[in-house]
PDB file of N, CA and C in Angstrom:
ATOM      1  N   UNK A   1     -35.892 -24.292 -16.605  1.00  0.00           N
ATOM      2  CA  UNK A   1     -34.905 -24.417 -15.556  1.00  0.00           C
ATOM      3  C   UNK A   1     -33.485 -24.324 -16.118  1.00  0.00           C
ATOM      4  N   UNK A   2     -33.318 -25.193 -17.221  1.00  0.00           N
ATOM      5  CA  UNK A   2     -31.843 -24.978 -17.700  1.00  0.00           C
ATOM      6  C   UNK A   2     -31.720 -23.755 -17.869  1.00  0.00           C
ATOM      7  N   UNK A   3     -32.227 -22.771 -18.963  1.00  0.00           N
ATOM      8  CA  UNK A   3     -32.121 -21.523 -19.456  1.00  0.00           C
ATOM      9  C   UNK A   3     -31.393 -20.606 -17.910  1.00  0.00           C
ATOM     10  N   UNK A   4     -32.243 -20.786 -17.165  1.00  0.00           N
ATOM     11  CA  UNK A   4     -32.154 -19.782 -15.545  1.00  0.00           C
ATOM     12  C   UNK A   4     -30.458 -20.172 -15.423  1.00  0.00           C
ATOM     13  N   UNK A   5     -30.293 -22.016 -15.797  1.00  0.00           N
ATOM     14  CA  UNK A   5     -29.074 -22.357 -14.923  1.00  0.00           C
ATOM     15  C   UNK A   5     -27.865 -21.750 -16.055  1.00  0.00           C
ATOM     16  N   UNK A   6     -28.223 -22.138 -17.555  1.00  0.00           N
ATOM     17  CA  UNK A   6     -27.388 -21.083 -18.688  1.00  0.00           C
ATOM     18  C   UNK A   6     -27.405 -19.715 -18.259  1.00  0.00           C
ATOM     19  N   UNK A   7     -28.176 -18.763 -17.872  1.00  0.00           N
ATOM     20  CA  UNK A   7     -28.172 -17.238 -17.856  1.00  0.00           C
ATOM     21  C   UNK A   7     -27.292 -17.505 -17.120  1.00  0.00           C
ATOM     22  N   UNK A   8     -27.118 -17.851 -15.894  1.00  0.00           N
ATOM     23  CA  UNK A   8     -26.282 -17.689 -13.990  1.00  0.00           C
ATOM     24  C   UNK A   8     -25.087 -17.968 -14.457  1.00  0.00           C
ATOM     25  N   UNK A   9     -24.664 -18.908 -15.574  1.00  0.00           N
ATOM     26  CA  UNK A   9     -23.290 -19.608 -15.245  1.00  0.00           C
ATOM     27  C   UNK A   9     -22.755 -18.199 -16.607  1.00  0.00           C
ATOM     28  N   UNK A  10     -23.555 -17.928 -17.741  1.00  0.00           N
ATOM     29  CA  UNK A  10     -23.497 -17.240 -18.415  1.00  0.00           C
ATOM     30  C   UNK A  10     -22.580 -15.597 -17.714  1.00  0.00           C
ATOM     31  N   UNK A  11     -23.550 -15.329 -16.923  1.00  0.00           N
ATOM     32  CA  UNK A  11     -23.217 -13.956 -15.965  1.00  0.00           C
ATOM     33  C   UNK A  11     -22.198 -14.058 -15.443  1.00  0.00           C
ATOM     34  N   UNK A  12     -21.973 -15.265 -14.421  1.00  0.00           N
ATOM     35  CA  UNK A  12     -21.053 -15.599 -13.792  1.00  0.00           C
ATOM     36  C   UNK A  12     -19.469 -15.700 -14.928  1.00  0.00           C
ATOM     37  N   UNK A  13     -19.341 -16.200 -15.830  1.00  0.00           N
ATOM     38  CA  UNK A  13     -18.280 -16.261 -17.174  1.00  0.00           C
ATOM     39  C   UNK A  13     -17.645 -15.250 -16.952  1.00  0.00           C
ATOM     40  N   UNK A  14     -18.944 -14.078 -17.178  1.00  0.00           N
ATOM     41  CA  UNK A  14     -18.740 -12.284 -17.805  1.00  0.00           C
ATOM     42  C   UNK A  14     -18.165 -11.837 -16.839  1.00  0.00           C
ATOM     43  N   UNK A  15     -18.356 -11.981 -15.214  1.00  0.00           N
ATOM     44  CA  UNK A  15     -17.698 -10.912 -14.510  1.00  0.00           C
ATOM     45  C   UNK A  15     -16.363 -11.694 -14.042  1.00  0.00           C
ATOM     46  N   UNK A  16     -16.329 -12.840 -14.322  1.00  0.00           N
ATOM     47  CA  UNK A  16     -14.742 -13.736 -14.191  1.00  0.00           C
ATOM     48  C   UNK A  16     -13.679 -12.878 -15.414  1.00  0.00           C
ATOM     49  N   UNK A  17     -14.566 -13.110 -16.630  1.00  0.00           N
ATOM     50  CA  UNK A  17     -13.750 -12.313 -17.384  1.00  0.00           C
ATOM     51  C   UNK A  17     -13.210 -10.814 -17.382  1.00  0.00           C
ATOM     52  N   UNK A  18     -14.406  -9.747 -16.528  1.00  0.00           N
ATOM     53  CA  UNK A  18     -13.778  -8.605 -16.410  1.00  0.00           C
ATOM     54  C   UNK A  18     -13.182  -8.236 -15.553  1.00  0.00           C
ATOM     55  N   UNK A  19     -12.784  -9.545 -14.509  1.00  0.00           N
ATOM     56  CA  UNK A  19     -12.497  -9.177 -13.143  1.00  0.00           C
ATOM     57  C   UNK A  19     -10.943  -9.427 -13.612  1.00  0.00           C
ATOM     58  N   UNK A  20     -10.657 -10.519 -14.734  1.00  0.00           N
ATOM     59  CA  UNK A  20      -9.623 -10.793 -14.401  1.00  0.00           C
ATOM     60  C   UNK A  20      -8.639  -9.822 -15.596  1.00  0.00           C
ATOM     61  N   UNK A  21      -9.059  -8.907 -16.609  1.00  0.00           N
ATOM     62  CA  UNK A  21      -9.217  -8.118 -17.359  1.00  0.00           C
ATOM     63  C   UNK A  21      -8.295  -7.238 -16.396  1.00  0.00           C
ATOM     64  N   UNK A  22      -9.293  -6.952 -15.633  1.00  0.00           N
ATOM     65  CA  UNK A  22      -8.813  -5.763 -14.554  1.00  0.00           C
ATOM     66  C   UNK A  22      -7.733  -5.560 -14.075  1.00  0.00           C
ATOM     67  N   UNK A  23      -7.245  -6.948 -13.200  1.00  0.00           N
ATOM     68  CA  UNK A  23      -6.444  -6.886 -12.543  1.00  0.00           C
ATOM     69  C   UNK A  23      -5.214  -7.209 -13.447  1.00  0.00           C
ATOM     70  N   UNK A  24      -5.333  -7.543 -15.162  1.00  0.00           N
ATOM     71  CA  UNK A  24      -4.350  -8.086 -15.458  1.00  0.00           C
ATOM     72  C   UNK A  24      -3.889  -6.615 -16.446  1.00  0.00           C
ATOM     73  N   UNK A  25      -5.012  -5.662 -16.517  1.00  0.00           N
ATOM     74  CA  UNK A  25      -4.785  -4.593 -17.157  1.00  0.00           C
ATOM     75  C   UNK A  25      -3.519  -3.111 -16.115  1.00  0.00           C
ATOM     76  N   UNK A  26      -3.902  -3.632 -14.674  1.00  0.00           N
ATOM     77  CA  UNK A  26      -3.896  -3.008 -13.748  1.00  0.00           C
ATOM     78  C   UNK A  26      -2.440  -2.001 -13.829  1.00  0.00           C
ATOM     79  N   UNK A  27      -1.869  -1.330 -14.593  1.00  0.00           N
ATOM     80  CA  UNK A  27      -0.461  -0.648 -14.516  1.00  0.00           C
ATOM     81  C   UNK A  27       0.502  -0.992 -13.314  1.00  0.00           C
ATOM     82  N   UNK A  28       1.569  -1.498 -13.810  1.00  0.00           N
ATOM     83  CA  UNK A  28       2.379  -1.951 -12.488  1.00  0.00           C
ATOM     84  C   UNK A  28       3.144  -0.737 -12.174  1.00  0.00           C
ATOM     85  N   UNK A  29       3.272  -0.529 -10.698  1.00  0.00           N
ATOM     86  CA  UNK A  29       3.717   0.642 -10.039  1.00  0.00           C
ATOM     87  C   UNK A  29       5.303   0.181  -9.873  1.00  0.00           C
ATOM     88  N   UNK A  30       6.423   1.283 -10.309  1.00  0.00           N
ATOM     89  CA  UNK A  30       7.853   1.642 -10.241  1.00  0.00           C
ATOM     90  C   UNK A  30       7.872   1.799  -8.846  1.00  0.00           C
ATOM     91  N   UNK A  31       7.804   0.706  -8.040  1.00  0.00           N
ATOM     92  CA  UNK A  31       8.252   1.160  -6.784  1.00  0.00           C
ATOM     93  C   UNK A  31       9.613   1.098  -5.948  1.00  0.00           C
ATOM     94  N   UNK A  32      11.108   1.388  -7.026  1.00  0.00           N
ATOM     95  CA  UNK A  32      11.941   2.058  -6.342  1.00  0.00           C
ATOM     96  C   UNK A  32      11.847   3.361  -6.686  1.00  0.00           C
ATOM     97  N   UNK A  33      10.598   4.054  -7.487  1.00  0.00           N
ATOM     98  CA  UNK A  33      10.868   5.252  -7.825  1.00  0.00           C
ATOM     99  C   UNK A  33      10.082   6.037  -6.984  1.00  0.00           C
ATOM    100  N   UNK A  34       9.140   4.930  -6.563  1.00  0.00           N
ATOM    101  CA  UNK A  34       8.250   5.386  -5.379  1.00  0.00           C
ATOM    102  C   UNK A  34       8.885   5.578  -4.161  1.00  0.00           C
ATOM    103  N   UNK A  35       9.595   4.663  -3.735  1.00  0.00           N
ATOM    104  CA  UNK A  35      10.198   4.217  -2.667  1.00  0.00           C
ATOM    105  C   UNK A  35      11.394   5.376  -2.110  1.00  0.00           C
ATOM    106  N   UNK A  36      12.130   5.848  -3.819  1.00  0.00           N
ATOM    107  CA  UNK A  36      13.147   6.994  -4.016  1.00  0.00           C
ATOM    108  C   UNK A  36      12.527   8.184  -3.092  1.00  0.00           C
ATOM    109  N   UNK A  37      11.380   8.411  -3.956  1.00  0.00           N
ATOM    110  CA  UNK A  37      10.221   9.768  -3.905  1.00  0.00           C
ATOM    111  C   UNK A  37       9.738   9.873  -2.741  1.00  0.00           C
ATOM    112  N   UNK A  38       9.314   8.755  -1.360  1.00  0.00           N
ATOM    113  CA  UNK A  38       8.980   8.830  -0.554  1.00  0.00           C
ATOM    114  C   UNK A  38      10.116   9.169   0.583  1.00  0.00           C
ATOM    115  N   UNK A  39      10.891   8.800   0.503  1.00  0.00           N
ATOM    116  CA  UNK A  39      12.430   8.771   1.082  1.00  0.00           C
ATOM    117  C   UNK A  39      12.494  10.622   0.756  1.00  0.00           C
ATOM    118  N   UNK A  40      12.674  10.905   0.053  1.00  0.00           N
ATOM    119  CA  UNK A  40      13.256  11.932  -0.666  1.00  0.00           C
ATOM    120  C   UNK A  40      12.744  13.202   0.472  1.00  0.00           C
ATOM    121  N   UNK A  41      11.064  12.961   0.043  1.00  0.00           N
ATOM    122  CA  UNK A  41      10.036  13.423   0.477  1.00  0.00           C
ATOM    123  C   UNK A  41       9.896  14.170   1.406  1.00  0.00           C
ATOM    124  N   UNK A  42      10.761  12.878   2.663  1.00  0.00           N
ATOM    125  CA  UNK A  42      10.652  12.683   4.393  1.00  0.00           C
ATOM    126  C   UNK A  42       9.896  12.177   4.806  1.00  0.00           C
ATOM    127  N   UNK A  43       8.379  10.834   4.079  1.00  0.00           N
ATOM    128  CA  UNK A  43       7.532  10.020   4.285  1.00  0.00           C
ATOM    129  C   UNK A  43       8.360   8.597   5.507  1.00  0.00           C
ATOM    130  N   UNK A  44       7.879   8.989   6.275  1.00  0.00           N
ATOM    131  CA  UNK A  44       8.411   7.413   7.015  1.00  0.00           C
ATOM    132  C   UNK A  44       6.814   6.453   7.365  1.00  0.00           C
ATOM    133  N   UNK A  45       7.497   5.600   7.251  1.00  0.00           N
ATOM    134  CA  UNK A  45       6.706   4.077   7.901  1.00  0.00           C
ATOM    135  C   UNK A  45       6.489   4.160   9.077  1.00  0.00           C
ATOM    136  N   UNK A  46       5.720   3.867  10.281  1.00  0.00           N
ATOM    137  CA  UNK A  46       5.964   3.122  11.283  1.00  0.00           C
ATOM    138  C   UNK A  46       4.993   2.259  11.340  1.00  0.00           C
ATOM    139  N   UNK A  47       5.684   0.931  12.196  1.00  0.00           N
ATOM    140  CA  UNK A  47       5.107  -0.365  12.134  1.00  0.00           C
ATOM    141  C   UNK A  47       5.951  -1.107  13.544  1.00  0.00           C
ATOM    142  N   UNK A  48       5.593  -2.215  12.766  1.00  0.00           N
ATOM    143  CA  UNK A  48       6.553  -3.355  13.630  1.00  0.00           C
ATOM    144  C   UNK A  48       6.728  -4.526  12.563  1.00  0.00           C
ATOM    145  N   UNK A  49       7.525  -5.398  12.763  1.00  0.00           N
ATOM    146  CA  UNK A  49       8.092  -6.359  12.103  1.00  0.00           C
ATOM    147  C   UNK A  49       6.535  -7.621  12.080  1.00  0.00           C
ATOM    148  N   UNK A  50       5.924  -7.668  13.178  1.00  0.00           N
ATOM    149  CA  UNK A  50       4.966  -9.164  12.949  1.00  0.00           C
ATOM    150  C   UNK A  50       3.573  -8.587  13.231  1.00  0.00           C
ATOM    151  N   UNK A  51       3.450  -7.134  12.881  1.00  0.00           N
ATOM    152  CA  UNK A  51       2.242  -6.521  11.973  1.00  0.00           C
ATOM    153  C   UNK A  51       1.894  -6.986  10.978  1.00  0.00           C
ATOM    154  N   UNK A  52       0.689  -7.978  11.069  1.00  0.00           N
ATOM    155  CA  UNK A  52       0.119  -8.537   9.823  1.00  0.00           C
ATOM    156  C   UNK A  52      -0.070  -7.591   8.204  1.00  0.00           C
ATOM    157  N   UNK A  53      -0.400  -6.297   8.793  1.00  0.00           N
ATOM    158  CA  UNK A  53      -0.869  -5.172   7.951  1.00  0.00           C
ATOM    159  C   UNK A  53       0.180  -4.771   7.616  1.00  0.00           C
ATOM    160  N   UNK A  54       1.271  -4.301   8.590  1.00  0.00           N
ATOM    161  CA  UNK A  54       2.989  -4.196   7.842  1.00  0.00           C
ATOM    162  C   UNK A  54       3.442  -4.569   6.691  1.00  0.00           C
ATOM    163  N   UNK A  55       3.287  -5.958   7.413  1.00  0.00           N
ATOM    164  CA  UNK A  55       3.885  -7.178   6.049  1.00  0.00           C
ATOM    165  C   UNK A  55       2.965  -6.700   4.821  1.00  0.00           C
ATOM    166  N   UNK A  56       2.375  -6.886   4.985  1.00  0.00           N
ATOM    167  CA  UNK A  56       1.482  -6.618   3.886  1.00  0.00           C
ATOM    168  C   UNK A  56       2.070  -5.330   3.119  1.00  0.00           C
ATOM    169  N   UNK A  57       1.968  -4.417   3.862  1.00  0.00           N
ATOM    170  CA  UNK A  57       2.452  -3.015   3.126  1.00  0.00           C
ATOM    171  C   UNK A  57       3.657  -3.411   2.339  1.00  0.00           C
ATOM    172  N   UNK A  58       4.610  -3.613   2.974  1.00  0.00           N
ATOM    173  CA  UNK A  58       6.425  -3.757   2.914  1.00  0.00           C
ATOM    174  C   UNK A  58       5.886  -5.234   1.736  1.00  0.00           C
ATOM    175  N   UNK A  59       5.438  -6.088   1.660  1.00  0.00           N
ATOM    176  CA  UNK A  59       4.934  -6.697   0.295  1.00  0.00           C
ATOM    177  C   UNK A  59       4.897  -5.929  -0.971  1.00  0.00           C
ATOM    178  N   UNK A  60       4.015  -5.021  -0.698  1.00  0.00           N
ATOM    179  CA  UNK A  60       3.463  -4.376  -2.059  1.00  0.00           C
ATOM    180  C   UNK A  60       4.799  -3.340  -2.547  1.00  0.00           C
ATOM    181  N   UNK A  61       5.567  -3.266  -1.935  1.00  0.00           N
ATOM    182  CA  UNK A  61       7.242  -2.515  -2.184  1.00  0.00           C
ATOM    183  C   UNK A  61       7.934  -3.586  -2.577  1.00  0.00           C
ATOM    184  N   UNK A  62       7.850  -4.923  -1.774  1.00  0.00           N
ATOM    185  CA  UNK A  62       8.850  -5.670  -2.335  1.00  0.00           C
ATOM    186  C   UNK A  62      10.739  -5.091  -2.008  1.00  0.00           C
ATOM    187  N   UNK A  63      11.369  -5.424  -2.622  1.00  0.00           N
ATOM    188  CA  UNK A  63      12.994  -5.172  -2.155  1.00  0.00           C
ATOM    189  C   UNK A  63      13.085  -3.769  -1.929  1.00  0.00           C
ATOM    190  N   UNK A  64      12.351  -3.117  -2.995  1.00  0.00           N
ATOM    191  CA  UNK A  64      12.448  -1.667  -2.570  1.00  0.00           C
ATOM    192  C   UNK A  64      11.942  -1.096  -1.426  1.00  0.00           C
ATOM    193  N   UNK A  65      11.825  -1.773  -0.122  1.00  0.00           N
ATOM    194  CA  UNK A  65      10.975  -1.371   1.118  1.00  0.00           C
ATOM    195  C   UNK A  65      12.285  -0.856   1.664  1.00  0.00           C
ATOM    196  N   UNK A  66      13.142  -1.645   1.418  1.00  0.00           N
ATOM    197  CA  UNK A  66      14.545  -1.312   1.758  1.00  0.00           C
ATOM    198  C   UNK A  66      14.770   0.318   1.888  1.00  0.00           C
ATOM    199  N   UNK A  67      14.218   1.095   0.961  1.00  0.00           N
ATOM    200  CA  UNK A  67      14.456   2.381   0.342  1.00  0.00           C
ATOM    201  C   UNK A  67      13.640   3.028   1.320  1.00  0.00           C
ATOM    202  N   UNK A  68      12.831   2.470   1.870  1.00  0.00           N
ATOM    203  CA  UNK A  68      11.704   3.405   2.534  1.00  0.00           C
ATOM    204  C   UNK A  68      12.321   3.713   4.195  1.00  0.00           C
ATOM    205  N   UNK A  69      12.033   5.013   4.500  1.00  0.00           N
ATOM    206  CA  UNK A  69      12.206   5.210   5.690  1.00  0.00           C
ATOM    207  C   UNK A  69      11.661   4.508   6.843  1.00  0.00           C
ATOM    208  N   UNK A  70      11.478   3.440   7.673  1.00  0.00           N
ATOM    209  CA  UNK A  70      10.972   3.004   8.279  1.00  0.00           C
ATOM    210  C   UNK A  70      11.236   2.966   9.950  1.00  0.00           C
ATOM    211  N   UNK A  71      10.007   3.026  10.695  1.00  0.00           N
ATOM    212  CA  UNK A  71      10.276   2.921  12.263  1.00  0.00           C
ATOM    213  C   UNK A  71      10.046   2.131  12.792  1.00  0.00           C
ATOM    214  N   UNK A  72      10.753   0.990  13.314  1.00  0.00           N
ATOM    215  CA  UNK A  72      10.053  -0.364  14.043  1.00  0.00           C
ATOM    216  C   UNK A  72       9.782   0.500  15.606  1.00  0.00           C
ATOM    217  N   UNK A  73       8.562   0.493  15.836  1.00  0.00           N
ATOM    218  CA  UNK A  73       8.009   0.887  17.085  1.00  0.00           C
ATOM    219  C   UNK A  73       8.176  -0.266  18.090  1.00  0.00           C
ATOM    220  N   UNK A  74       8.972  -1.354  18.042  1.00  0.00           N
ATOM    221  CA  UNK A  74       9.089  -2.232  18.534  1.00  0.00           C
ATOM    222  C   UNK A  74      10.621  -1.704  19.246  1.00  0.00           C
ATOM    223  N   UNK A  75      11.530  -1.594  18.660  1.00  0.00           N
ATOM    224  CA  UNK A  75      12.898  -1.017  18.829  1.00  0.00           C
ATOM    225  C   UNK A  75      12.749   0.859  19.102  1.00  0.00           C
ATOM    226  N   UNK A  76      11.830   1.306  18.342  1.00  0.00           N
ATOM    227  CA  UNK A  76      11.762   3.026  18.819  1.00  0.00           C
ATOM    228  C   UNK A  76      10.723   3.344  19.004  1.00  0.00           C
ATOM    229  N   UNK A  77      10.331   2.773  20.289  1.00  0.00           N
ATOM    230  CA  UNK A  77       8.793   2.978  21.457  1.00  0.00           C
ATOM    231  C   UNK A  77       8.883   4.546  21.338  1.00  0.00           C
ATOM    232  N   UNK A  78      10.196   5.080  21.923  1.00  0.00           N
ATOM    233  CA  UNK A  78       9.843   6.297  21.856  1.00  0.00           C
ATOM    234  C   UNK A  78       9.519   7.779  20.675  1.00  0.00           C
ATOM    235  N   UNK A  79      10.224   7.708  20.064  1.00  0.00           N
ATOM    236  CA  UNK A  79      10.151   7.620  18.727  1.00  0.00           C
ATOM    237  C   UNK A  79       7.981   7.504  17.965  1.00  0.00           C
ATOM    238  N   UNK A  80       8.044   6.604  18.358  1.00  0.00           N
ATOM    239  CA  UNK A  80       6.441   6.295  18.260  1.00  0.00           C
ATOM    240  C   UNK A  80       5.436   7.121  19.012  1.00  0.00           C
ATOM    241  N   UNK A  81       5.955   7.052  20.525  1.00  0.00           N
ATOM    242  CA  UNK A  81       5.011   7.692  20.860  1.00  0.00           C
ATOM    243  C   UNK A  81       4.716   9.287  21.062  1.00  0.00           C
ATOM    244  N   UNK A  82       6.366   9.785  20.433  1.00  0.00           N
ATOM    245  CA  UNK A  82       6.455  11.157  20.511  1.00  0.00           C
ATOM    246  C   UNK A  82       5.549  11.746  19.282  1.00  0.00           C
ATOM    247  N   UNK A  83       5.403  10.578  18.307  1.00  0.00           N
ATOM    248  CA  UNK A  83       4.457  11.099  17.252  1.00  0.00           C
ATOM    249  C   UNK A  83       3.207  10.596  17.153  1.00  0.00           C
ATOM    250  N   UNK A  84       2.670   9.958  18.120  1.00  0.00           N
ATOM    251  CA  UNK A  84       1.596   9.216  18.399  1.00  0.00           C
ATOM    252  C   UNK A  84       1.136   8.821  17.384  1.00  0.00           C
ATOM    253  N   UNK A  85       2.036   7.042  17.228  1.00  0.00           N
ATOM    254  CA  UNK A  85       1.176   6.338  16.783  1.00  0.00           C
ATOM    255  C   UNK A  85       0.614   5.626  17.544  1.00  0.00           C
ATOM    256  N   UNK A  86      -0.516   5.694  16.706  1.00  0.00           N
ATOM    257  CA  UNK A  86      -1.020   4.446  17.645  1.00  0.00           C
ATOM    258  C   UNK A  86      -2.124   3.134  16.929  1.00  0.00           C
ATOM    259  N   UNK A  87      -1.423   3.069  15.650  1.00  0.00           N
ATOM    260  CA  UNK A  87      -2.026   1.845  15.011  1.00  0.00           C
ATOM    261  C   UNK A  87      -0.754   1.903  13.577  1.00  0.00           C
ATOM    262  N   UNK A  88      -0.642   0.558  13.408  1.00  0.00           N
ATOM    263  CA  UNK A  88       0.170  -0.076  12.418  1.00  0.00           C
ATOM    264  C   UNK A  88       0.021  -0.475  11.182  1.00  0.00           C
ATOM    265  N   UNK A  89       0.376  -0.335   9.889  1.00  0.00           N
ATOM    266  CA  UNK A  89       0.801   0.720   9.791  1.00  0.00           C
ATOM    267  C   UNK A  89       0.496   2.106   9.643  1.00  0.00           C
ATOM    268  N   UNK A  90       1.254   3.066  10.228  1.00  0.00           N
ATOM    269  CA  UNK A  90       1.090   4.455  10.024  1.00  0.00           C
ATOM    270  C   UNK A  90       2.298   5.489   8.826  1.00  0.00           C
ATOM    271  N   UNK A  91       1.635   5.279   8.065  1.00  0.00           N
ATOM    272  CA  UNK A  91       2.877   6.827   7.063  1.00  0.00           C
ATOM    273  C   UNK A  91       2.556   8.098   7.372  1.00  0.00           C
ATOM    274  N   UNK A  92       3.582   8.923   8.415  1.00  0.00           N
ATOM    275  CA  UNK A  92       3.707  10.046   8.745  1.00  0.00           C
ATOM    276  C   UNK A  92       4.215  11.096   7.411  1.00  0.00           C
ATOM    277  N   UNK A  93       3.913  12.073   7.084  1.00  0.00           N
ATOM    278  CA  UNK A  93       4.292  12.753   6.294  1.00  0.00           C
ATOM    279  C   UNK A  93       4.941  14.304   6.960  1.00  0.00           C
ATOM    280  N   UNK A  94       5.753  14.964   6.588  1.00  0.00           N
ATOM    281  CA  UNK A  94       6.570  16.071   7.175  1.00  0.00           C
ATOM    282  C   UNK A  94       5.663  16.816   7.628  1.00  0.00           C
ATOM    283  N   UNK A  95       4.387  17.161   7.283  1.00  0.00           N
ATOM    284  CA  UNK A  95       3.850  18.312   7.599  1.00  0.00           C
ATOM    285  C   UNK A  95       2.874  17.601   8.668  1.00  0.00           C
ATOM    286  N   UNK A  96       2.831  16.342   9.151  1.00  0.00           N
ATOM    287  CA  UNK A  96       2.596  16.147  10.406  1.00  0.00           C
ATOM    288  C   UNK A  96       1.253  14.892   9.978  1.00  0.00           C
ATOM    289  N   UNK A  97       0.420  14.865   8.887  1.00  0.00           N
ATOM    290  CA  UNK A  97      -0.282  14.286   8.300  1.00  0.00           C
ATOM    291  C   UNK A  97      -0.395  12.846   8.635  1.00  0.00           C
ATOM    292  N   UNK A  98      -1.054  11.507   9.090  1.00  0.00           N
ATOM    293  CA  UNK A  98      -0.501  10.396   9.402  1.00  0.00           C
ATOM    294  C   UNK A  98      -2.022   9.644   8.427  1.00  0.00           C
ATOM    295  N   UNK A  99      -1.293   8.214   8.128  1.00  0.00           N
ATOM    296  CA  UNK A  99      -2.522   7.775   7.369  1.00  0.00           C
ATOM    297  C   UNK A  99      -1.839   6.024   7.768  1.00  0.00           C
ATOM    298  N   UNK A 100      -3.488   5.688   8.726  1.00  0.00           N
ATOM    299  CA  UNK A 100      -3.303   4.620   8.950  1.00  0.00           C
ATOM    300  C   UNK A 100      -3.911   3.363   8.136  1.00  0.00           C
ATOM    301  N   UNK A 101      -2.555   2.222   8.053  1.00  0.00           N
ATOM    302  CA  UNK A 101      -3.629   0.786   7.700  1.00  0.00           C
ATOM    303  C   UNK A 101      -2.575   0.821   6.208  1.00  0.00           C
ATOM    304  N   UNK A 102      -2.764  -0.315   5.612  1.00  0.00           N
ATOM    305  CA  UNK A 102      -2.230  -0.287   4.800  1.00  0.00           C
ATOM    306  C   UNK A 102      -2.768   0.965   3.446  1.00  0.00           C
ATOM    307  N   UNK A 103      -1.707   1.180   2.919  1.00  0.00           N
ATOM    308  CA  UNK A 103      -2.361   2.372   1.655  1.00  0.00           C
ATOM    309  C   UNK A 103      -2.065   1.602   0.111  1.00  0.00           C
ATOM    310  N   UNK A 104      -2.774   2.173  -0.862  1.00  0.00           N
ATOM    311  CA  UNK A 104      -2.772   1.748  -1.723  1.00  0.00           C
ATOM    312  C   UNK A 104      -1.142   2.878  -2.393  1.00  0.00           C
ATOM    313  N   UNK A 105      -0.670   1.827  -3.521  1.00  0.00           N
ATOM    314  CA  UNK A 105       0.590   2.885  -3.561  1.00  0.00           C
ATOM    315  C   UNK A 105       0.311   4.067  -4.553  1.00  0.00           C
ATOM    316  N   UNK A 106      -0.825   4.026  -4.866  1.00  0.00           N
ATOM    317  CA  UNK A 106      -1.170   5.101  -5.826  1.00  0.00           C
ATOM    318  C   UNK A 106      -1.232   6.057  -4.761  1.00  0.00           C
ATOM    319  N   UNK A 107      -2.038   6.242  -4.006  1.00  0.00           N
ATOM    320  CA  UNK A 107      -2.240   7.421  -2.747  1.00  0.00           C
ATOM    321  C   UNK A 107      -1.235   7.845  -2.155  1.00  0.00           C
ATOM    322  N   UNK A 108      -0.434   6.558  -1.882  1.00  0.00           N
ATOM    323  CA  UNK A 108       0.990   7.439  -1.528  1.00  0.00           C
ATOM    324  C   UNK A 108       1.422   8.279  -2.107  1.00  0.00           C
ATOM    325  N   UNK A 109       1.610   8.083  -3.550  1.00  0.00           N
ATOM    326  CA  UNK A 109       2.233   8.539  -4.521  1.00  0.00           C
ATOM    327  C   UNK A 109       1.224  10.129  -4.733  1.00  0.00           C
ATOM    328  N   UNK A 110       0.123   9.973  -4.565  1.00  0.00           N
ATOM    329  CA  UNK A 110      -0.532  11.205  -4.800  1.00  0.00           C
ATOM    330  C   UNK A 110      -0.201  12.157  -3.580  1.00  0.00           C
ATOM    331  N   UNK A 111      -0.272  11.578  -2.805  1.00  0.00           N
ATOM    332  CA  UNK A 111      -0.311  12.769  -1.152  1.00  0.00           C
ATOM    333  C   UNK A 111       1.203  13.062  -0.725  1.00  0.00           C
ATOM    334  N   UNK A 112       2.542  12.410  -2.035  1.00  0.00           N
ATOM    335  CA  UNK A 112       3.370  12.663  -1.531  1.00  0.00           C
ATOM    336  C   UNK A 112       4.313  13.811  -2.924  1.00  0.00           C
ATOM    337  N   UNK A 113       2.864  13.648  -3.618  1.00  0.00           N
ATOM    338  CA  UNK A 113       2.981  14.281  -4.419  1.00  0.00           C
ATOM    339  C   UNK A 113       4.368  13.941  -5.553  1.00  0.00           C
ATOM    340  N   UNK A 114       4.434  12.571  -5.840  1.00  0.00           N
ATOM    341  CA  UNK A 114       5.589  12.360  -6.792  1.00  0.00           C
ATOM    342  C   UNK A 114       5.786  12.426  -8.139  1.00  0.00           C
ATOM    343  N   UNK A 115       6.157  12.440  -9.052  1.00  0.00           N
ATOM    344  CA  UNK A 115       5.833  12.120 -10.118  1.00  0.00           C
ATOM    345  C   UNK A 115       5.381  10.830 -10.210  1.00  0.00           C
ATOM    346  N   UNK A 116       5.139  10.445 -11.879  1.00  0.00           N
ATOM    347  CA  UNK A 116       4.168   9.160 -11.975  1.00  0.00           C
ATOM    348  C   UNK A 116       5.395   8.030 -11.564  1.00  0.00           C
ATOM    349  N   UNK A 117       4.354   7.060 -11.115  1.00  0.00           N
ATOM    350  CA  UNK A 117       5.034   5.711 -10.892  1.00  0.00           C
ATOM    351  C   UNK A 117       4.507   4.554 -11.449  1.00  0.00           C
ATOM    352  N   UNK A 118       4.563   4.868 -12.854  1.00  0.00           N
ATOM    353  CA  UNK A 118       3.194   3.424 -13.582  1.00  0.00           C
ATOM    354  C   UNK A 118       4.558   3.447 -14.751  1.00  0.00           C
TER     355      UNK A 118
END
């Protein structure tokens, strides 16, 4: 019985350790260079201000959200619906492209085609 309860706590150690490996290995993303690049781009935001998923996004930017083009669909209903959104957040891209929910900023960075941001 012990041995079973040593293996479990054993296993359990190993993936604490690579989990936290991971996230501590994880390259931190330049995101006013992202933020620059998306701007630059013509990538806009739309959201609203007490979009749980928003916040969240505009988190993972941090001060540099500032930089980002953004649409409060709250203040530009119309605006929103001329480009139909219709879920929060949405990043519209120039060529008409929309990608909803929060994104990871690597993908941004790939579909907006920037240079690196690590």
């Amino acid at each position: 019985m012990s041995k079973i309860l040593y293996g479990g706590l054993f296993v359990i150690a190993v993936v604490v350790i690579v989990v936290a490996w991971a996230i501590v290995s994880e390259p931190k993303v330049d995101t006013v260079k992202l933020a620059d690049c998306l701007t630059e781009k013509g990538v806009i935001m739309a959201g609203t201000d007490t979009c749980p998923a928003c916040i969240e996004q505009k988190r993972q930017f941090g001060n540099s959200f500032a930089k980002i083009e953004y649409k409060n669909c709250d203040y530009e209903p119309t605006w929103c619906l001329e480009n139909n959104i219709t879920g929060y957040p949405t990043w519209v891209f120039p060529d008409g492209t929309q990608y909803r929910g929060v994104q990871n900023l690597g993908f941004l960075q790939e579909q907006a085609e920037c240079e690196e941001i690590y």
